[in-house]
N, C-alpha and C. Protein backbone atom coordinates (compact mmCIF):
# COMPACT_ATOMS: atom_id res chain seq x y z
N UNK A 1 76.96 193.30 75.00
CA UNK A 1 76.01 192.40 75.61
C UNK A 1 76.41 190.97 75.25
N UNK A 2 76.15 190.02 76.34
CA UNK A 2 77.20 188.86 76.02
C UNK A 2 75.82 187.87 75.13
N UNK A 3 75.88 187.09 74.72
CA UNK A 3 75.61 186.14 73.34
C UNK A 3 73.66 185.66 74.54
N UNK A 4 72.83 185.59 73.49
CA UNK A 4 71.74 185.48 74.55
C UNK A 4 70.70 186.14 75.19
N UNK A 5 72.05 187.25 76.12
CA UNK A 5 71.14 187.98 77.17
C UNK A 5 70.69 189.19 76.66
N UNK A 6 69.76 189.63 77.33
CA UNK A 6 68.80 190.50 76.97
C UNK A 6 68.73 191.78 77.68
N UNK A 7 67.71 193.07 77.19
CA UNK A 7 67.54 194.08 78.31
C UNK A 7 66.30 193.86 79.17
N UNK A 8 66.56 194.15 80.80
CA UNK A 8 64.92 194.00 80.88
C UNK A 8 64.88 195.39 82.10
N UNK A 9 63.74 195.97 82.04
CA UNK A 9 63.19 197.02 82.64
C UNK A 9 62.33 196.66 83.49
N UNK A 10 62.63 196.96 85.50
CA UNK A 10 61.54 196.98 85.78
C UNK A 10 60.69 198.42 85.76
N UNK A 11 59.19 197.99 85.64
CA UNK A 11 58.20 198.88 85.27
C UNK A 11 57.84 199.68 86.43
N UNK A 12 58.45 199.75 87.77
CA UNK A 12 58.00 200.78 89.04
C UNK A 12 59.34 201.23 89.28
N UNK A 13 60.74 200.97 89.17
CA UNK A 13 61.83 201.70 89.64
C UNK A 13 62.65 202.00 88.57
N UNK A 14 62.38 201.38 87.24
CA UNK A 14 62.96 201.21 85.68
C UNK A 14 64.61 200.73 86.01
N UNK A 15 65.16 199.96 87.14
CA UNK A 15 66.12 198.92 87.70
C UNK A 15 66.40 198.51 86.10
N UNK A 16 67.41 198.34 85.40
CA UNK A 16 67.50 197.70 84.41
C UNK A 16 68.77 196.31 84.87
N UNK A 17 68.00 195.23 83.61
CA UNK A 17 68.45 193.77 84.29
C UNK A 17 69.79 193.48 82.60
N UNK A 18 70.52 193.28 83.00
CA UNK A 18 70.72 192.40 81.40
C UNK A 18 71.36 190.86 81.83
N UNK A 19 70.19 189.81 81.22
CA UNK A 19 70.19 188.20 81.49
C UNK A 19 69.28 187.96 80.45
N UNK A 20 69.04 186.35 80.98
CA UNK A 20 68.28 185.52 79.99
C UNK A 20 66.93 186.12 80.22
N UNK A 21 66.62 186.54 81.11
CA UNK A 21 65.21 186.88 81.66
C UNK A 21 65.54 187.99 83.35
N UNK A 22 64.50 188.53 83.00
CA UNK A 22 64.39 189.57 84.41
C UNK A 22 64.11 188.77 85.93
N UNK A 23 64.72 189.58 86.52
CA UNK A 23 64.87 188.79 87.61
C UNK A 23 63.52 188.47 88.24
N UNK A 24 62.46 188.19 89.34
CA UNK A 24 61.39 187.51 89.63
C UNK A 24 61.16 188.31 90.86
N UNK A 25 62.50 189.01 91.25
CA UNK A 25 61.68 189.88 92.55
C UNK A 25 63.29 191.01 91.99
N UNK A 26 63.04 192.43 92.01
CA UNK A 26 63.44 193.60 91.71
C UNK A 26 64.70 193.98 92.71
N UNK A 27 65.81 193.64 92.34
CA UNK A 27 66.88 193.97 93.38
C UNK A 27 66.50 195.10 94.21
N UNK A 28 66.14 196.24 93.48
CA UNK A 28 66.30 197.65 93.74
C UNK A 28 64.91 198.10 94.50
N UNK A 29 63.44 197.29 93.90
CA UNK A 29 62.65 198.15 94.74
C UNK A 29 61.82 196.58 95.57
N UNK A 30 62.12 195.32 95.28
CA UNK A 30 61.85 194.41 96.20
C UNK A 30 60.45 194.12 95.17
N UNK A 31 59.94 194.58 93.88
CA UNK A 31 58.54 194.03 93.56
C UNK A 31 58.39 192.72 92.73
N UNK A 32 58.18 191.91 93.16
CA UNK A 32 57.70 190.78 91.91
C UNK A 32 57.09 190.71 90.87
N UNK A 33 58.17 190.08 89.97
CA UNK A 33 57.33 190.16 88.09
C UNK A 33 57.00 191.59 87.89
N UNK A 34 58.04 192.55 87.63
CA UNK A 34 57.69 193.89 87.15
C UNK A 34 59.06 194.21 86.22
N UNK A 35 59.53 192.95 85.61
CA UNK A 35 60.54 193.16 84.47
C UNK A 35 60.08 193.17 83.21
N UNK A 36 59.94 194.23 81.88
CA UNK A 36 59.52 193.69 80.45
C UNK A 36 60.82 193.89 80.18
N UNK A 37 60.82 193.22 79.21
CA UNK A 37 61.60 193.43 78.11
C UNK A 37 62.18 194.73 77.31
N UNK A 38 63.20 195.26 77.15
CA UNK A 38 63.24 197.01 76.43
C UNK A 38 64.39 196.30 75.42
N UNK A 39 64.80 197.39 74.41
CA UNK A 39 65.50 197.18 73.78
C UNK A 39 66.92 197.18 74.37
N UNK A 40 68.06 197.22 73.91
CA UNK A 40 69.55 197.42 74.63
C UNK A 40 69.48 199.15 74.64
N UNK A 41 69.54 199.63 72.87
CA UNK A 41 69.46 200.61 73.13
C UNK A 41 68.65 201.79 73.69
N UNK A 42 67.58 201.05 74.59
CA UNK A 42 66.15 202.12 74.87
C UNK A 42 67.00 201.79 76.52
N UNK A 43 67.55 200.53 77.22
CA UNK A 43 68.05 200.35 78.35
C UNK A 43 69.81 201.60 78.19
N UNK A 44 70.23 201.94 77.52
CA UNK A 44 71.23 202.48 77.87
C UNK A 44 70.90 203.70 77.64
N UNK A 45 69.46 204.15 77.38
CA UNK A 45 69.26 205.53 77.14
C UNK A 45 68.64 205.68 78.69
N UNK A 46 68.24 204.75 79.41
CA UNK A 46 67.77 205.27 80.82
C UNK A 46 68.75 205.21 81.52
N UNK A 47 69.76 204.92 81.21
CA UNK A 47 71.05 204.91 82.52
C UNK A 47 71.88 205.85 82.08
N UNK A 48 71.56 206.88 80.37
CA UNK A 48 72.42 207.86 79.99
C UNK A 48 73.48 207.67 79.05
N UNK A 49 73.43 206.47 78.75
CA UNK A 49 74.45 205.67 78.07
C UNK A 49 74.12 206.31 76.30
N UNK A 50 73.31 206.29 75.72
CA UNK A 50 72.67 206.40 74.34
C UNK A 50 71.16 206.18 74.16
N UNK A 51 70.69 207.03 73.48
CA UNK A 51 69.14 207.31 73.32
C UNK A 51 69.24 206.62 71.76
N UNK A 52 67.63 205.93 71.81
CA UNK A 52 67.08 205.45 70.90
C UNK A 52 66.83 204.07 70.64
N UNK A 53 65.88 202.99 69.77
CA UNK A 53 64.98 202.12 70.40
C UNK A 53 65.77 200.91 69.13
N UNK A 54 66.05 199.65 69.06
CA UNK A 54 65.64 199.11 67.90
C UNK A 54 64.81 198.08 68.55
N UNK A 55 63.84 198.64 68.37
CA UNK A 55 62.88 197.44 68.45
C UNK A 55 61.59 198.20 67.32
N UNK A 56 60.80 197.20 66.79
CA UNK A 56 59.73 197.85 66.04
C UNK A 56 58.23 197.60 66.52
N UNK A 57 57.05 197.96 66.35
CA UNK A 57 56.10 198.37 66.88
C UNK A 57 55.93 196.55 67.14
N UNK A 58 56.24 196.01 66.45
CA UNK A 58 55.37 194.19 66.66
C UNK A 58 56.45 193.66 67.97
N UNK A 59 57.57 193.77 67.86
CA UNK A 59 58.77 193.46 68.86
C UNK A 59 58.16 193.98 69.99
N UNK A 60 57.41 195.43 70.25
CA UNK A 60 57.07 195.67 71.61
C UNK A 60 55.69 195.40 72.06
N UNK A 61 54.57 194.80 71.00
CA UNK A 61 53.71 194.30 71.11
C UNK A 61 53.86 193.04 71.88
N UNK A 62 54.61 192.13 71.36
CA UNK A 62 54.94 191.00 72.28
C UNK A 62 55.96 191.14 73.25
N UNK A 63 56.45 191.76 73.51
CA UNK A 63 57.29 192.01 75.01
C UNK A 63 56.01 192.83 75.92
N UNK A 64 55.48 193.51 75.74
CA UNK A 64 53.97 193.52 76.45
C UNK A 64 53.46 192.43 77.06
N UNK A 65 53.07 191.26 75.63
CA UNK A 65 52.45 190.36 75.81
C UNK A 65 53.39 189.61 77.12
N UNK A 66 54.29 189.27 76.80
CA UNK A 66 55.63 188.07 77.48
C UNK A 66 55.84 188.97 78.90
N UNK A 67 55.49 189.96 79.06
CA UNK A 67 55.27 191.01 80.16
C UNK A 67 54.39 190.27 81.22
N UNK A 68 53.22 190.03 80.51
CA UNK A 68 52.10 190.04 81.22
C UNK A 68 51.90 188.68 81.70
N UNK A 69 52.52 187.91 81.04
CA UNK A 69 52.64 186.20 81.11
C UNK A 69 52.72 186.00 82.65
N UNK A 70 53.38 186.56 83.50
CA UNK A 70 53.43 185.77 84.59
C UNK A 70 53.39 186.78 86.15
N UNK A 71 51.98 187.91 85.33
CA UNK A 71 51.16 188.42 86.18
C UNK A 71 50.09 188.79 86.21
N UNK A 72 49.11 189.54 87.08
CA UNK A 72 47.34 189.00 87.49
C UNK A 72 46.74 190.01 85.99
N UNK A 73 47.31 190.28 84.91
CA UNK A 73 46.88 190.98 83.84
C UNK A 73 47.40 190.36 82.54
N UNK A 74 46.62 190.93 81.51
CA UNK A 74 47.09 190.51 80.11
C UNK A 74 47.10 192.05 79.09
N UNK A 75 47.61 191.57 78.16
CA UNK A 75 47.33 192.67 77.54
C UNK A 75 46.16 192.78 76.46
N UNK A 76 45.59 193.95 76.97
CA UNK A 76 44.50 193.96 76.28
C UNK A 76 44.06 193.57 75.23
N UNK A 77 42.96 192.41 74.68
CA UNK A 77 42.79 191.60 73.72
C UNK A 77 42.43 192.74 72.24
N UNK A 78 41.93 194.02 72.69
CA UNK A 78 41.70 194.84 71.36
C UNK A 78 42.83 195.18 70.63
N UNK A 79 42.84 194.72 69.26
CA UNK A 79 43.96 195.01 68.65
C UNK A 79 44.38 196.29 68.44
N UNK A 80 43.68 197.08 68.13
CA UNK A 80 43.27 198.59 67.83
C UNK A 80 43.39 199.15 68.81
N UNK A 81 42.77 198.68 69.75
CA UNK A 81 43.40 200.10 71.23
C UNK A 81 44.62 199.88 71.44
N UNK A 82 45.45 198.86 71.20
CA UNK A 82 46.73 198.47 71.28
C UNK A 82 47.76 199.02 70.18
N UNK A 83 47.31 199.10 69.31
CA UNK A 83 47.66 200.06 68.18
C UNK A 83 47.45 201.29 68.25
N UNK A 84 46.82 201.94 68.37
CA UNK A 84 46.54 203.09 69.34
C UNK A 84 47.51 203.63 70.30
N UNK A 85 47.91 202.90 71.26
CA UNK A 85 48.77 203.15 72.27
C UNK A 85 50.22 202.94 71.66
N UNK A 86 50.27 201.74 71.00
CA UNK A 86 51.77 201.58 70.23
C UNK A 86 52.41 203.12 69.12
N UNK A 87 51.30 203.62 69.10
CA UNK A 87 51.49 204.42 67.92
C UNK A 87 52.07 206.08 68.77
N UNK A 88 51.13 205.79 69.73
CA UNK A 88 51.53 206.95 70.65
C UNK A 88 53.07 206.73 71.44
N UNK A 89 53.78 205.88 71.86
CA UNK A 89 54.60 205.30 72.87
C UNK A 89 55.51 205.91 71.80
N UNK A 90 55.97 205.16 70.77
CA UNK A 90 56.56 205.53 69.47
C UNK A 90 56.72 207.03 69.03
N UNK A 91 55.80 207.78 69.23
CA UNK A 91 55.79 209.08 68.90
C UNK A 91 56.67 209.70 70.11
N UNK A 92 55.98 209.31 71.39
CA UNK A 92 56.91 210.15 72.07
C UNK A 92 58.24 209.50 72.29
N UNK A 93 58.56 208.42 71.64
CA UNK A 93 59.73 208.15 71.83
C UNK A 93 60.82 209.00 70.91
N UNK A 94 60.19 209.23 69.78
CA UNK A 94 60.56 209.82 68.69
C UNK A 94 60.76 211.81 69.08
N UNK A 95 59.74 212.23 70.19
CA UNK A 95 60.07 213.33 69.96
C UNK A 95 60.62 213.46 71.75
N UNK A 96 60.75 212.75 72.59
CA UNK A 96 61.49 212.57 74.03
C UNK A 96 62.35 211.58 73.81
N UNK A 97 63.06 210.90 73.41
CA UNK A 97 63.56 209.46 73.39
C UNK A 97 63.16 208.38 74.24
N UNK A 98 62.71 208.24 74.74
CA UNK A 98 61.75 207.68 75.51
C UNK A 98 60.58 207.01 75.41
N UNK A 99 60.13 205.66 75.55
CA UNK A 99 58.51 205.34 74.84
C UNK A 99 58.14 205.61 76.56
N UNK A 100 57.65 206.71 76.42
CA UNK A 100 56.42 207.44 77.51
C UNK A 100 55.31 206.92 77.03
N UNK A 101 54.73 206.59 78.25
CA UNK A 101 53.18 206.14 78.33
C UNK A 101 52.29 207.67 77.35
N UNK A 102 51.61 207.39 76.44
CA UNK A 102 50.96 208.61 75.07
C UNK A 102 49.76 208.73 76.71
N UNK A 103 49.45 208.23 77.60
CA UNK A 103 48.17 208.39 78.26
C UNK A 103 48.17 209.93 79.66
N UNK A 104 49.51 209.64 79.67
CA UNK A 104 50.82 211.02 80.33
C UNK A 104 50.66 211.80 80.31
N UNK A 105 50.48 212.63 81.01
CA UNK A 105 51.54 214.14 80.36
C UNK A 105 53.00 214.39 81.30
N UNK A 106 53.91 214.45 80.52
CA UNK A 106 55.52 214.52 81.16
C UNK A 106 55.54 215.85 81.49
N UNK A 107 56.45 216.28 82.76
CA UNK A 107 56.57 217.50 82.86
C UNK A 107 58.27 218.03 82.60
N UNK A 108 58.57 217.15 81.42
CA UNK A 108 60.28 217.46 81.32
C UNK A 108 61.28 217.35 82.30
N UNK A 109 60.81 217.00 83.20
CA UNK A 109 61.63 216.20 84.50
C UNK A 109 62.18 215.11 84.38
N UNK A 110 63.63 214.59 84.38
CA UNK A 110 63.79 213.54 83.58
C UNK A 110 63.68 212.43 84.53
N UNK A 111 63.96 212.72 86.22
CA UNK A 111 63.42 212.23 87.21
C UNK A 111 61.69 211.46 87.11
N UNK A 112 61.13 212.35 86.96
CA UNK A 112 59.55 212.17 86.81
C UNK A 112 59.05 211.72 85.54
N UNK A 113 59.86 211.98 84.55
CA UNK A 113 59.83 211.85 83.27
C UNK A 113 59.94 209.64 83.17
N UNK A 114 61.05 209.67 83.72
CA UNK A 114 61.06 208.25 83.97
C UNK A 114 59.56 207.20 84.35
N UNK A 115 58.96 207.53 85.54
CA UNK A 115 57.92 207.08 86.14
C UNK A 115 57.03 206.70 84.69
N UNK A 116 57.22 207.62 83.54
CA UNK A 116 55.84 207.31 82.46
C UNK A 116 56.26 206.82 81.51
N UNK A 117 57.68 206.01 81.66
CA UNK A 117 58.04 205.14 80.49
C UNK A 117 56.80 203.77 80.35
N UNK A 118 56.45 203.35 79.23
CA UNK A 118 55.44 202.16 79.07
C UNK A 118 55.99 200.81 78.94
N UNK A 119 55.38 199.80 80.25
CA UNK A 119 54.79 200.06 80.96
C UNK A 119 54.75 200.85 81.67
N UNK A 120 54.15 201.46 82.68
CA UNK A 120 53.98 202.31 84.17
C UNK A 120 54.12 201.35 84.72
N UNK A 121 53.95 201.93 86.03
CA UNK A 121 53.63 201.19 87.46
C UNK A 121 52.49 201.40 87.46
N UNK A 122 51.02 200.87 86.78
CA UNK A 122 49.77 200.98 87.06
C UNK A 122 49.44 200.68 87.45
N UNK A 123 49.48 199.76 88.93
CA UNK A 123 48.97 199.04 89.69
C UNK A 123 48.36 200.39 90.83
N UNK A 124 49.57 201.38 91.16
CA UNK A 124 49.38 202.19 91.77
C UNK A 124 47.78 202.90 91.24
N UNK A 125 47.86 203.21 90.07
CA UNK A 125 46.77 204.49 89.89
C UNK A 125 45.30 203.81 90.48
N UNK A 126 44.20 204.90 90.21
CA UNK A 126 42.64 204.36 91.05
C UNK A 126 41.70 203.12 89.77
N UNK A 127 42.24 203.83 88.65
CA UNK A 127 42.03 202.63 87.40
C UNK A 127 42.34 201.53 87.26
N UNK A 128 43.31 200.88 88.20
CA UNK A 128 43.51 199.79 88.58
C UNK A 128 42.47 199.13 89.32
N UNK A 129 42.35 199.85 90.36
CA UNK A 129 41.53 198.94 91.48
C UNK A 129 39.91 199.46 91.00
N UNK A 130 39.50 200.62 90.03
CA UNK A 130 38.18 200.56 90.11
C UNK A 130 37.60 200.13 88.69
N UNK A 131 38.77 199.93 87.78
CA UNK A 131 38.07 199.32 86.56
C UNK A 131 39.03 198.29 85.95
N UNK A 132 39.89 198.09 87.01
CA UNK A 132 40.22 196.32 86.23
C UNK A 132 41.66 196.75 85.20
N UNK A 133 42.01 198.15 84.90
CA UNK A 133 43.12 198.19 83.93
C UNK A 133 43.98 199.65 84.40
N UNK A 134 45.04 199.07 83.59
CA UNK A 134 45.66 200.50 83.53
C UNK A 134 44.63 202.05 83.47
N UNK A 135 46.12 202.78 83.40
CA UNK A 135 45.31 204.13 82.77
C UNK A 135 44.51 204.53 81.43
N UNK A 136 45.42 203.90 80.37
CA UNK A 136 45.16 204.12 79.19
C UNK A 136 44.45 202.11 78.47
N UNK A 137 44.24 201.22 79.38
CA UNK A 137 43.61 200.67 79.00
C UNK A 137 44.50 199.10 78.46
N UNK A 138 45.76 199.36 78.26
CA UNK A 138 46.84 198.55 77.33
C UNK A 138 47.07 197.37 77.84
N UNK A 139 46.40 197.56 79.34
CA UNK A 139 46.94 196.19 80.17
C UNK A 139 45.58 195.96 81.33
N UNK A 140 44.68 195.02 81.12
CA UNK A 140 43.97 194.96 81.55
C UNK A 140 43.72 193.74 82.86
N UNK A 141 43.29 193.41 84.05
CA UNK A 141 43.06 192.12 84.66
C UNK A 141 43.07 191.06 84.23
N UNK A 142 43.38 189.89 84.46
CA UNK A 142 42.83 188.27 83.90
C UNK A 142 41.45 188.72 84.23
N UNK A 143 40.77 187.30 83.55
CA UNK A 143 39.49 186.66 83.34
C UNK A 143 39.16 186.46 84.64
């Protein structure tokens, strides 16, 4: 990885970017602002390259946050439900390689398995449009 650039994941096609920043509209599926941040090695475990994360639970707390910066959500102000979810993402990363959404259930499909890396694409689900957040709560509407 050249001096700088970074990994970035978008969160509906998992398109991986490596630059200063993710691109602003998704080569691959056309969506705007749906790049976070992943580690190098969590980005070369989705393209098959090598499994496993260095990033630590606070590193993906704020790539959440820096996620959400420059779309219609934030991440949820409870520290604890956020911890909560960090703790779960982590686990199944630990026993899938993968930080899967803990709110999931995977069906070992590595196809489908993809779709529940965290973030999701939660815009899609009905918890979006009928209560303002994700599924599991981690990423909620602006004010």
């Amino acid at each position: 990885m050249m001096e700088g650039k970074r990994s970035w994941r978008c969160n509906v096609c998992n398109d991986i970017h490596y630059g200063m920043a993710g691109p602003e509209t998704c080569p691959t599926c056309s969506t705007k602002n749906a790049y976070c941040e992943v580690a190098e090695k969590e980005a070369r475990n989705l393209i098959g390259a090598e499994g496993g994360s260095n990033l630590d639970a606070e590193s993906v707390r704020t790539a959440w946050g820096k996620f959400s910066e420059n779309n219609d959500f934030v991440l949820n102000p409870d520290k604890e439900h956020v911890d909560t979810v960090l703790k779960g993402v982590f686990e199944n990363e630990n026993r899938f390689g993968l930080k899967l959404c803990p709110c999931r259930l995977r069906d070992g499909k590595r196809e489908r398995d993809l779709e529940l890396i965290c973030p999701c694409n939660f815009k899609t689900h009905d918890t979006w449009n009928e209560k303002g957040m994700c599924w599991c709560g981690l990423f909620v509407k602006r004010g």
